[in-house]
PDB file of N, CA and C in Angstrom:
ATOM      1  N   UNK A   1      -9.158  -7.376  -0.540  1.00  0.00           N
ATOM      2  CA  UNK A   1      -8.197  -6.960   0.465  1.00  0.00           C
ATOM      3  C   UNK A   1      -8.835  -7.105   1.842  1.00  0.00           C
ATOM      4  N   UNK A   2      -7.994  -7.233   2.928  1.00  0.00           N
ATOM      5  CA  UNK A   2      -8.366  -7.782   3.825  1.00  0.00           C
ATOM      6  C   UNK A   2      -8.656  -6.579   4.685  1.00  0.00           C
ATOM      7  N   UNK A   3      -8.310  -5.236   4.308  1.00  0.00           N
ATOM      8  CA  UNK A   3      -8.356  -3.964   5.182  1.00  0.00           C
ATOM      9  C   UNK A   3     -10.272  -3.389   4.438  1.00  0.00           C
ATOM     10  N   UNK A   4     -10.867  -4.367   4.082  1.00  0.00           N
ATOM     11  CA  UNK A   4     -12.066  -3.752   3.254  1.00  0.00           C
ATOM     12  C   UNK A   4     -12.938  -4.267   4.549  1.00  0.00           C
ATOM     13  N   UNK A   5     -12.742  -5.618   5.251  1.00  0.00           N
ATOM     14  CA  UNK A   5     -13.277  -5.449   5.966  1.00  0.00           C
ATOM     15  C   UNK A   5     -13.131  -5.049   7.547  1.00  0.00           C
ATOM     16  N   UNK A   6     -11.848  -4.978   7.916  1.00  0.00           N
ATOM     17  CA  UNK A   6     -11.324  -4.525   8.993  1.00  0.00           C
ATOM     18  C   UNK A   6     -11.356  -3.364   9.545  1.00  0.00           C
ATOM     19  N   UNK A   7     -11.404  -2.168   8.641  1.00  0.00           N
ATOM     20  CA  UNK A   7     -11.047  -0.576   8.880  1.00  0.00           C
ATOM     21  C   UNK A   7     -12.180  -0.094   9.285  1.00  0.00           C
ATOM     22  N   UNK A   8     -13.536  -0.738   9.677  1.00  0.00           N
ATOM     23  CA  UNK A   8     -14.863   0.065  10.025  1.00  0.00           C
ATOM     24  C   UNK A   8     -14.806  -0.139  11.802  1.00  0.00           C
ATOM     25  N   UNK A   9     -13.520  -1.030  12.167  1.00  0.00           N
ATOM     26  CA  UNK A   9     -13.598  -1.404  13.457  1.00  0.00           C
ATOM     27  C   UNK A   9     -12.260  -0.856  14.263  1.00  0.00           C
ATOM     28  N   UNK A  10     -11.336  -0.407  13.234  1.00  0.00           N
ATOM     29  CA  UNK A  10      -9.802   0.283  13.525  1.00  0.00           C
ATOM     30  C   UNK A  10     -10.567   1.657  14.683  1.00  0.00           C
ATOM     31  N   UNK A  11     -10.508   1.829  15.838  1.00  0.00           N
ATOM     32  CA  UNK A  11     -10.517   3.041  16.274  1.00  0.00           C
ATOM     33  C   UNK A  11      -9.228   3.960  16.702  1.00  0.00           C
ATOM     34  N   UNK A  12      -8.015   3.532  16.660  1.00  0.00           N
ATOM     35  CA  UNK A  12      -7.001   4.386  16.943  1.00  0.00           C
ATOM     36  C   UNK A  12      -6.256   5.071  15.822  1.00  0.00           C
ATOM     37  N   UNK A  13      -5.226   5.833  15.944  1.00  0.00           N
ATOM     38  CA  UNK A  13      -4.442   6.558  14.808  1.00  0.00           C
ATOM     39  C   UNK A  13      -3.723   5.503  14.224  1.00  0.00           C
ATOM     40  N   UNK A  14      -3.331   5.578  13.335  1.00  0.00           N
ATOM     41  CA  UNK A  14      -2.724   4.425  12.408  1.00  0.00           C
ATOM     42  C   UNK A  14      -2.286   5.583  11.080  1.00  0.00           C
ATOM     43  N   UNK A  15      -0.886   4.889  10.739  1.00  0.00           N
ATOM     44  CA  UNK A  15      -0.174   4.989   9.580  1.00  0.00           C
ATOM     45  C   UNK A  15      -0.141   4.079   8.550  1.00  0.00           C
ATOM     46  N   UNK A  16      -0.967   4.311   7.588  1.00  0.00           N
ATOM     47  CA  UNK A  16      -1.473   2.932   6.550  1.00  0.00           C
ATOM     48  C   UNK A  16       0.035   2.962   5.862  1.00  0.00           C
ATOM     49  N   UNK A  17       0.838   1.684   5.408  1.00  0.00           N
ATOM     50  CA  UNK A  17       2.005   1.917   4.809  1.00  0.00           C
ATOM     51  C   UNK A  17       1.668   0.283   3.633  1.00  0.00           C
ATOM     52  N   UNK A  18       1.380   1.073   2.442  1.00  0.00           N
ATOM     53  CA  UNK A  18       0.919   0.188   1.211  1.00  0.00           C
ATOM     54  C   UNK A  18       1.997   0.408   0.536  1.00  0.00           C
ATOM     55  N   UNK A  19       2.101  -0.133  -0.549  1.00  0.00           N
ATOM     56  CA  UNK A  19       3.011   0.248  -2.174  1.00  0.00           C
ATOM     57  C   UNK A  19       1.435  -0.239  -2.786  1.00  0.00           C
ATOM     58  N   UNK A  20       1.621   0.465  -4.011  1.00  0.00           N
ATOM     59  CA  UNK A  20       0.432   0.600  -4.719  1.00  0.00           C
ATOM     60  C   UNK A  20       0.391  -0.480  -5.973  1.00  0.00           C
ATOM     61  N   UNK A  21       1.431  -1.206  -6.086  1.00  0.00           N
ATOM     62  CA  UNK A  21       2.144  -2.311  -7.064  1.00  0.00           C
ATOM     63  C   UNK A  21       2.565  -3.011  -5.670  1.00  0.00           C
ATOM     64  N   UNK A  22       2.045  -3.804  -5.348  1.00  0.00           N
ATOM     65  CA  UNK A  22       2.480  -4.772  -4.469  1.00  0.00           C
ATOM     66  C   UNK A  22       2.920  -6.238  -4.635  1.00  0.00           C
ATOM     67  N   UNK A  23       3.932  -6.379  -4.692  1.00  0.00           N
ATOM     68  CA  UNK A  23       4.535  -7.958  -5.222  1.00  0.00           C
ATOM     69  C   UNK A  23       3.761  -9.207  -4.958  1.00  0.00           C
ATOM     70  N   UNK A  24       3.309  -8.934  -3.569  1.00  0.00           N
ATOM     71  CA  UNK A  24       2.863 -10.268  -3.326  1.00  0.00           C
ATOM     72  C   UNK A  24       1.107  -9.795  -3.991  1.00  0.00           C
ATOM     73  N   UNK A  25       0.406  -9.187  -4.069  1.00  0.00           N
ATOM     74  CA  UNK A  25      -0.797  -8.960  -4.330  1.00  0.00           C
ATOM     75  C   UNK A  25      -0.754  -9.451  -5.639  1.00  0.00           C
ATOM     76  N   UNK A  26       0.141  -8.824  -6.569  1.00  0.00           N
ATOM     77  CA  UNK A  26      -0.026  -8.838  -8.380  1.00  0.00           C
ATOM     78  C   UNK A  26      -0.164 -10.719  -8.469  1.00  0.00           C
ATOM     79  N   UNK A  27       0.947 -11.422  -8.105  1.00  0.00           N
ATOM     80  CA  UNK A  27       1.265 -12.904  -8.580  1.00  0.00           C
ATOM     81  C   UNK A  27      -0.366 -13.464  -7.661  1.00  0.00           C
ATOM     82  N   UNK A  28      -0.398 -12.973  -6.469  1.00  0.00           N
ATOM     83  CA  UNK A  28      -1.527 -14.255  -5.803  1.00  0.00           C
ATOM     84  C   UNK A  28      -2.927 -13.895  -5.490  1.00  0.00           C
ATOM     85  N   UNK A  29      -3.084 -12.140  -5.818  1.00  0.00           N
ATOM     86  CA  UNK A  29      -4.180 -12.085  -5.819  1.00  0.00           C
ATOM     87  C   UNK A  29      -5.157 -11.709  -7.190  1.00  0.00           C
ATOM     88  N   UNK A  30      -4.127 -10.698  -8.207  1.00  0.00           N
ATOM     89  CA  UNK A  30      -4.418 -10.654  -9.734  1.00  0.00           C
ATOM     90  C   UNK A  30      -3.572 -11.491 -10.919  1.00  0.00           C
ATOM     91  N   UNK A  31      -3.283 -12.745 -10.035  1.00  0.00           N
ATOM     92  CA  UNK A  31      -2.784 -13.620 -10.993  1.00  0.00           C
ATOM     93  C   UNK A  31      -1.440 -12.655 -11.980  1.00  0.00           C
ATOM     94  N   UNK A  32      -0.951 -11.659 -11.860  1.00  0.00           N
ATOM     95  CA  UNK A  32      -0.290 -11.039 -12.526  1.00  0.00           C
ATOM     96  C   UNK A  32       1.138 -11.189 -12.140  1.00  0.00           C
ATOM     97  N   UNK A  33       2.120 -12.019 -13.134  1.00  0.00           N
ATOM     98  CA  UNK A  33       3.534 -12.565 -12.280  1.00  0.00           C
ATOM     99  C   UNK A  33       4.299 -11.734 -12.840  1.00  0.00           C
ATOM    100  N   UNK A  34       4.092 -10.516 -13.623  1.00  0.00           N
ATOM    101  CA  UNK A  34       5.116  -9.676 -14.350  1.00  0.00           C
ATOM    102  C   UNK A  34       5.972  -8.707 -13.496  1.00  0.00           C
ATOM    103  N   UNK A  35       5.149  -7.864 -12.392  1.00  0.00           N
ATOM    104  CA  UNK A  35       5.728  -7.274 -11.160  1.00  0.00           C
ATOM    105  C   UNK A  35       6.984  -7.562 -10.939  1.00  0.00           C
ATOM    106  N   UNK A  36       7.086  -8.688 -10.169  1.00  0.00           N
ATOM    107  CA  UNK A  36       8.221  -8.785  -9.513  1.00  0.00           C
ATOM    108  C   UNK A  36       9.463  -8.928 -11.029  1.00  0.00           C
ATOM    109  N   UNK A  37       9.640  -9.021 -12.031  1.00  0.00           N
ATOM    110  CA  UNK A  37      10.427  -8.913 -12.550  1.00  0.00           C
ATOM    111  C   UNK A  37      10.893  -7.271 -13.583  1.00  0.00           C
ATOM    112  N   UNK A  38      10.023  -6.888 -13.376  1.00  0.00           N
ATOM    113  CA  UNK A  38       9.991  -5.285 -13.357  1.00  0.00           C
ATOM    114  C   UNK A  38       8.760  -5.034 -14.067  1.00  0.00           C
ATOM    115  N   UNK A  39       8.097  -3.786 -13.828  1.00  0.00           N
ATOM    116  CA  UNK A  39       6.903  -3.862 -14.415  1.00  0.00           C
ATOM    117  C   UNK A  39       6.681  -3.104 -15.856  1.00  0.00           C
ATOM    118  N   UNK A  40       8.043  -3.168 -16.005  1.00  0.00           N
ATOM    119  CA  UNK A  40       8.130  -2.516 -17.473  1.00  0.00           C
ATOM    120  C   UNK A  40       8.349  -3.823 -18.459  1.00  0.00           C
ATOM    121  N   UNK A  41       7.986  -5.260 -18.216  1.00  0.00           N
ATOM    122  CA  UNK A  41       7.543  -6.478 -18.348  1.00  0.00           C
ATOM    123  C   UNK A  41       6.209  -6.823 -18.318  1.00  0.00           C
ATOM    124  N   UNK A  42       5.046  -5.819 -18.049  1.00  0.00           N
ATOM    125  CA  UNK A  42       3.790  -5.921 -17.882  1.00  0.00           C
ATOM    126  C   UNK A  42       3.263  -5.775 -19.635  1.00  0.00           C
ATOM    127  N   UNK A  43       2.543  -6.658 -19.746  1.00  0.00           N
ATOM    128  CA  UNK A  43       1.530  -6.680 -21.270  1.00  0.00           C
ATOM    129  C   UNK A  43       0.753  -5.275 -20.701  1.00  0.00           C
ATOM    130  N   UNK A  44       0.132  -4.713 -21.899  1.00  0.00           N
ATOM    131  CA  UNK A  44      -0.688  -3.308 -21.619  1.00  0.00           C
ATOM    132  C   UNK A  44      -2.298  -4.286 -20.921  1.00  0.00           C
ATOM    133  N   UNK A  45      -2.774  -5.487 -20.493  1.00  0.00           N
ATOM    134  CA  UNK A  45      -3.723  -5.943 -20.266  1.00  0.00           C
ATOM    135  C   UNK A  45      -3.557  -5.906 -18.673  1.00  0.00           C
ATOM    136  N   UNK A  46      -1.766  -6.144 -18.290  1.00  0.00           N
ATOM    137  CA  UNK A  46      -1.713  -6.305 -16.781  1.00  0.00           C
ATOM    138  C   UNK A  46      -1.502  -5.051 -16.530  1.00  0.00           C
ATOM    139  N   UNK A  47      -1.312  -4.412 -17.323  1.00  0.00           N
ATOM    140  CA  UNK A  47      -0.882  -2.701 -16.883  1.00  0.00           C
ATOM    141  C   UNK A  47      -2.021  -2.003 -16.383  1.00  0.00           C
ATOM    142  N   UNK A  48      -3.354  -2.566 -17.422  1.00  0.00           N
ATOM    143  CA  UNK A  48      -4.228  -2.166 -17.082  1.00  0.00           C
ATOM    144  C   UNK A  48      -4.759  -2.215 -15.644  1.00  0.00           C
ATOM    145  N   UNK A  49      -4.991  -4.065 -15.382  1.00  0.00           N
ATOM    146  CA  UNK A  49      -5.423  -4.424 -14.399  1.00  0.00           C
ATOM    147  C   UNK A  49      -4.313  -4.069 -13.074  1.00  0.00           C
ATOM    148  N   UNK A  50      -3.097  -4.013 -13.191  1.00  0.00           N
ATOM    149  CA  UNK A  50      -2.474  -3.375 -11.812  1.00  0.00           C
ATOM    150  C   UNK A  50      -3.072  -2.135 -11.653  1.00  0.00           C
ATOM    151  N   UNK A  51      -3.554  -1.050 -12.698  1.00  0.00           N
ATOM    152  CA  UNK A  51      -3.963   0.568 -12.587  1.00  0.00           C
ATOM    153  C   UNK A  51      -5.524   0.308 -11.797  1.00  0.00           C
ATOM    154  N   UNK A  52      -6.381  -0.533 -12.395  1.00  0.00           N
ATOM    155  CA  UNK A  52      -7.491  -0.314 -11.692  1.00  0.00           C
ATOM    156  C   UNK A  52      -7.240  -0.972 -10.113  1.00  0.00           C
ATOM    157  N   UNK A  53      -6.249  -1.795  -9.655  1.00  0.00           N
ATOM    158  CA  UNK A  53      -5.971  -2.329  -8.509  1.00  0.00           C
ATOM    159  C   UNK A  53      -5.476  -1.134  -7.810  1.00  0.00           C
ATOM    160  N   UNK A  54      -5.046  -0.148  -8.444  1.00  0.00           N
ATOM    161  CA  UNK A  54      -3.914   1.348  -7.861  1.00  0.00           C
ATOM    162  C   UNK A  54      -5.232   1.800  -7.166  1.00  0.00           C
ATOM    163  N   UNK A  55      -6.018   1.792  -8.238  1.00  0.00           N
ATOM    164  CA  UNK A  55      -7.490   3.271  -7.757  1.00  0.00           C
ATOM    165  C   UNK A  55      -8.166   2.336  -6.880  1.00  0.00           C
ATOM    166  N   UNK A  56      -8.574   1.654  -6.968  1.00  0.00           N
ATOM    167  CA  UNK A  56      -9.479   0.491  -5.756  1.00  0.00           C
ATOM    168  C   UNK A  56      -8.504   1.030  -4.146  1.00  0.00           C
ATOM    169  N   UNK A  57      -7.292   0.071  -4.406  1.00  0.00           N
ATOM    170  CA  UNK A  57      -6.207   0.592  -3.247  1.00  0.00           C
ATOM    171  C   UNK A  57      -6.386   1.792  -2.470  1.00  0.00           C
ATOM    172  N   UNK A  58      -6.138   2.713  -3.584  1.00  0.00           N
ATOM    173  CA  UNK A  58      -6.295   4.401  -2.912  1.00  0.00           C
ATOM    174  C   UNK A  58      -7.293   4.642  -2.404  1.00  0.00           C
ATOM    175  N   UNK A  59      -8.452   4.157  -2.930  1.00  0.00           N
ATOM    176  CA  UNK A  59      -9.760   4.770  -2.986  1.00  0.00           C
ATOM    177  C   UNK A  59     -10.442   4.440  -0.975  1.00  0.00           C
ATOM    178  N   UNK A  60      -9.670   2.730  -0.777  1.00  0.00           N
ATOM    179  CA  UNK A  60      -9.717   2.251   0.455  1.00  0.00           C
ATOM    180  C   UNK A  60      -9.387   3.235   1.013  1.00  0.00           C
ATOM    181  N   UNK A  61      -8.061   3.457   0.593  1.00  0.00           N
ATOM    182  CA  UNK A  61      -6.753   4.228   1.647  1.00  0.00           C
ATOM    183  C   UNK A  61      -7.381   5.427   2.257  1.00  0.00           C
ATOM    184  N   UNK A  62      -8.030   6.610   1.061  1.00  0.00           N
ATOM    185  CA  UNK A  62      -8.913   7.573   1.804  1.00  0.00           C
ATOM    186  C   UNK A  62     -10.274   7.476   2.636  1.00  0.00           C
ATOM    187  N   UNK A  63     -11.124   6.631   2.135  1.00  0.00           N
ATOM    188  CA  UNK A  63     -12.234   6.371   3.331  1.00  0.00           C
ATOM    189  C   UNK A  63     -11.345   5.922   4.585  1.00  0.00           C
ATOM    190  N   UNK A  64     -10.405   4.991   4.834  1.00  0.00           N
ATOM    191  CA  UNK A  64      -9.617   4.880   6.231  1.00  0.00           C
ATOM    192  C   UNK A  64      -9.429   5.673   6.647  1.00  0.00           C
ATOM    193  N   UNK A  65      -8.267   6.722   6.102  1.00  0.00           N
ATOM    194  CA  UNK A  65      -7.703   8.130   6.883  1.00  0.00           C
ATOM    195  C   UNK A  65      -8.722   9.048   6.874  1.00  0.00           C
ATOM    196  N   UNK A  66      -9.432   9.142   5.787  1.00  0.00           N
ATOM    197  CA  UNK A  66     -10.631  10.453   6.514  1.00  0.00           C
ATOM    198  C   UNK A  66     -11.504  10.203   7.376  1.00  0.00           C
ATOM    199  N   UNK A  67     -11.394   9.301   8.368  1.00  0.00           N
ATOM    200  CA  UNK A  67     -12.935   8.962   9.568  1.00  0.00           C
ATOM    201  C   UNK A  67     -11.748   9.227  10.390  1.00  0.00           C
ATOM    202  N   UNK A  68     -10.341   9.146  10.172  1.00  0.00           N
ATOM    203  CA  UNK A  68      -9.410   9.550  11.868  1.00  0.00           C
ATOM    204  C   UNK A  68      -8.104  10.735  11.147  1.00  0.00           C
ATOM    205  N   UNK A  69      -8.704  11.914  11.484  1.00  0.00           N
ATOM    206  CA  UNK A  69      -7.457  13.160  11.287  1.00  0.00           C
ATOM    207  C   UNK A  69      -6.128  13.164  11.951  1.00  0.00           C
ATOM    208  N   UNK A  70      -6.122  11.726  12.717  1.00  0.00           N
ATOM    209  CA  UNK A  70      -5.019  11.660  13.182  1.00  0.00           C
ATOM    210  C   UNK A  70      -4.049  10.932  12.486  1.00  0.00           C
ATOM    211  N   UNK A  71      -4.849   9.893  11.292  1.00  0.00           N
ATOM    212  CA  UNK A  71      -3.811   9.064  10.711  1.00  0.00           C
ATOM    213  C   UNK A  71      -3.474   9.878   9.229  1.00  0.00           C
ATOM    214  N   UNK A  72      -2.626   8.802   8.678  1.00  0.00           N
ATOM    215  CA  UNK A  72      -1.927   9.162   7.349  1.00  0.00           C
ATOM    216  C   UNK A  72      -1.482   7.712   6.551  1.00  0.00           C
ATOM    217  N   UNK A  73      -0.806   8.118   5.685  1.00  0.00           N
ATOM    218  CA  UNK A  73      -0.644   7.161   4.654  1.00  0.00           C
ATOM    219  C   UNK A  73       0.911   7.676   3.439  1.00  0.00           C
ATOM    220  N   UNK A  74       1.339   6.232   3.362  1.00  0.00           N
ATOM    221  CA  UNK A  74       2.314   6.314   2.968  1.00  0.00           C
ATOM    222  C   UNK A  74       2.345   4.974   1.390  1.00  0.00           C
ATOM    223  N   UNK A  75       1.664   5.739   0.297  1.00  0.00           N
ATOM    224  CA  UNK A  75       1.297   4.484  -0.611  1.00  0.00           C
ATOM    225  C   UNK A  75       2.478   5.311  -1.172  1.00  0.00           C
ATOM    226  N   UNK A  76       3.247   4.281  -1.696  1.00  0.00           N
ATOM    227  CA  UNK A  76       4.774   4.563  -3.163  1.00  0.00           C
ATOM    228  C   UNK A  76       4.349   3.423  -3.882  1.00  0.00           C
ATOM    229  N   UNK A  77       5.013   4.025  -5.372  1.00  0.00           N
ATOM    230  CA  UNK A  77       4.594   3.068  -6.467  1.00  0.00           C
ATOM    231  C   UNK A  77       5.353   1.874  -6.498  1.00  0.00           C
ATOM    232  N   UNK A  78       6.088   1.833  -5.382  1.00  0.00           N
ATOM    233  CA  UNK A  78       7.497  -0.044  -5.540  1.00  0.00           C
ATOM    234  C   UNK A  78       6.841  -0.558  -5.426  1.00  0.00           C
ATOM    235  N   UNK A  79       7.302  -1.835  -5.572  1.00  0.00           N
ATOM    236  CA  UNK A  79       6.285  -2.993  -5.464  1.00  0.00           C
ATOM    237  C   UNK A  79       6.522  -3.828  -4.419  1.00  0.00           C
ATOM    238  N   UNK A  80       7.546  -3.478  -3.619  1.00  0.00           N
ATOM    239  CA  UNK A  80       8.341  -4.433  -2.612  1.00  0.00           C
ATOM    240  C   UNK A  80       7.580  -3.673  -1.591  1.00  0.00           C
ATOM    241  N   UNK A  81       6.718  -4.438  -0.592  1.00  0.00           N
ATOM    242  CA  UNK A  81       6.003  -3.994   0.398  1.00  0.00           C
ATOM    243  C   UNK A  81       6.728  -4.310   1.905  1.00  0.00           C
ATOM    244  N   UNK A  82       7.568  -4.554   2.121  1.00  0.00           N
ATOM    245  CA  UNK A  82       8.521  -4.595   2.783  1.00  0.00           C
ATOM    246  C   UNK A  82       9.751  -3.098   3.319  1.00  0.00           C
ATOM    247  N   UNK A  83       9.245  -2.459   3.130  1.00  0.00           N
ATOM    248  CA  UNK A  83       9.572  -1.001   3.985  1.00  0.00           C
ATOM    249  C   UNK A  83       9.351  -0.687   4.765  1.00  0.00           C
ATOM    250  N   UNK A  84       8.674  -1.114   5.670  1.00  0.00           N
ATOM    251  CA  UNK A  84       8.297  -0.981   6.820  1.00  0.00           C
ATOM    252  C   UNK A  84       9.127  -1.667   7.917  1.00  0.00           C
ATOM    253  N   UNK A  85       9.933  -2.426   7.811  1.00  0.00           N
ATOM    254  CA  UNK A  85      10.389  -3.602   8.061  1.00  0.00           C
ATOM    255  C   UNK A  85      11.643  -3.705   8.266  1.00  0.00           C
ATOM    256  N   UNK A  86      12.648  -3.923   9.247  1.00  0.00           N
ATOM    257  CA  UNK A  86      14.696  -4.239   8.950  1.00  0.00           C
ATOM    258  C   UNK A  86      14.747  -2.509   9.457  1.00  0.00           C
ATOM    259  N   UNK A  87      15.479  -2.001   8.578  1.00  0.00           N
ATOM    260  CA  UNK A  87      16.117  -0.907   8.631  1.00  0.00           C
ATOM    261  C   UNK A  87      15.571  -0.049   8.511  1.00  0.00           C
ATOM    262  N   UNK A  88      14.274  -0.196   7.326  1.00  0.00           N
ATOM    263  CA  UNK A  88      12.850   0.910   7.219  1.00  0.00           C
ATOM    264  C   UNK A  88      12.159   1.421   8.042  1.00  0.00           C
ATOM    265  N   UNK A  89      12.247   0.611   9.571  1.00  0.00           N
ATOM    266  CA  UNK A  89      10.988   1.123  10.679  1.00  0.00           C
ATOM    267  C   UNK A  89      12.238   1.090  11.946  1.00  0.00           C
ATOM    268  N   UNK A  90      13.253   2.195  11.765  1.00  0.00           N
ATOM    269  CA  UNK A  90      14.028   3.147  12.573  1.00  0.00           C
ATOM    270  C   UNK A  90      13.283   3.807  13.474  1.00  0.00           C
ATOM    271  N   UNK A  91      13.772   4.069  14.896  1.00  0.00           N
ATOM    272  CA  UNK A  91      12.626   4.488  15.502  1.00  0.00           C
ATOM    273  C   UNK A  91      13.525   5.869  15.661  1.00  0.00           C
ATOM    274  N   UNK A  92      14.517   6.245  14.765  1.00  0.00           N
ATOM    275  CA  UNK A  92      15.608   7.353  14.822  1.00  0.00           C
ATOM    276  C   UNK A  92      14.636   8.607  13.718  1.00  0.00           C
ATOM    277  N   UNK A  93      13.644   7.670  12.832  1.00  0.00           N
ATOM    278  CA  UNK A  93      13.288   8.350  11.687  1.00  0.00           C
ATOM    279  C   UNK A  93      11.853   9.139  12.576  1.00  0.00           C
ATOM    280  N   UNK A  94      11.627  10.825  12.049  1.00  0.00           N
ATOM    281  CA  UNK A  94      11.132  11.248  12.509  1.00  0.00           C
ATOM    282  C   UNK A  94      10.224  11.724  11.373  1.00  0.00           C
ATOM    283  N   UNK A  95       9.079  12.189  11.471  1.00  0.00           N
ATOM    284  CA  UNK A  95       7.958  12.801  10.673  1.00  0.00           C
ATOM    285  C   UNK A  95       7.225  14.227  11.163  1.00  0.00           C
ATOM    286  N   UNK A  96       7.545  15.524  11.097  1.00  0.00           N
ATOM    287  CA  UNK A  96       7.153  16.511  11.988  1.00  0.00           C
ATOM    288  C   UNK A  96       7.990  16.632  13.361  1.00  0.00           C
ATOM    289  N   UNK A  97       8.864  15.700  13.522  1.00  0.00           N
ATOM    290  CA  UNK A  97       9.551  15.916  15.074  1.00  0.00           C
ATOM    291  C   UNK A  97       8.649  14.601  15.641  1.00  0.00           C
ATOM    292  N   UNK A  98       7.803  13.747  14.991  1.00  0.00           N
ATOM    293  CA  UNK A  98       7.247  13.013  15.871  1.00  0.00           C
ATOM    294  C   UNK A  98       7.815  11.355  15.351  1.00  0.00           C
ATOM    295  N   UNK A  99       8.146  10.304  16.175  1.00  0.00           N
ATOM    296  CA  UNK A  99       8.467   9.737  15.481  1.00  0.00           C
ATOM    297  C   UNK A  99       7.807   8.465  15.620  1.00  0.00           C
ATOM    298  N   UNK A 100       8.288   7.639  14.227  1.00  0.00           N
ATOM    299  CA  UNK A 100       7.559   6.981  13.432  1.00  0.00           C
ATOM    300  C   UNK A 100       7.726   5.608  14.605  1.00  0.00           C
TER     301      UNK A 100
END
């Protein structure tokens, strides 16, 4: 992942926004093309390998947010990483009164 080497140089607040099953990751980076057609289509071998891709993921996700108490994180298990994006990144949508 490309945030393994980037995040030691991030100094501002940031909202990490992952899916933890990520469509485009499974087919081009773990060779795994079952995702995008639902992952209840996954052999128990890709099930596996998407789970250890989950904990790797996360594991990033907290060394990022714990060096800045200002950021956060928003990992969901979809696989469509595209929420952020169109209609998803409303600047109407608020978090604490603060908005996103």
């Amino acid at each position: 992942m490309m945030i393994d080497y980037l995040h030691p140089f991030i100094k501002v607040d940031m909202l990490v926004i992952q899916s933890l099953y990520d469509s485009w990751v499974s087919p081009y980076i773990l060779n795994i093309g079952c995702v995008g057609a639902g992952i209840d289509t996954c052999s128990a071998t890709q099930l596996e390998a998407l789970q250890q891709h989950q904990a790797k993921t996360l594991k990033l996700i907290k060394v990022m947010v714990s060096k800045n108490s200002n950021s956060g994180v928003w990992a969901i298990g979809c696989s469509h990483h595209v929420m952020s994006v169109g209609t998803y990144s409303n600047a109407n949508y608020k978090v604490n009164g603060v908005t996103l």
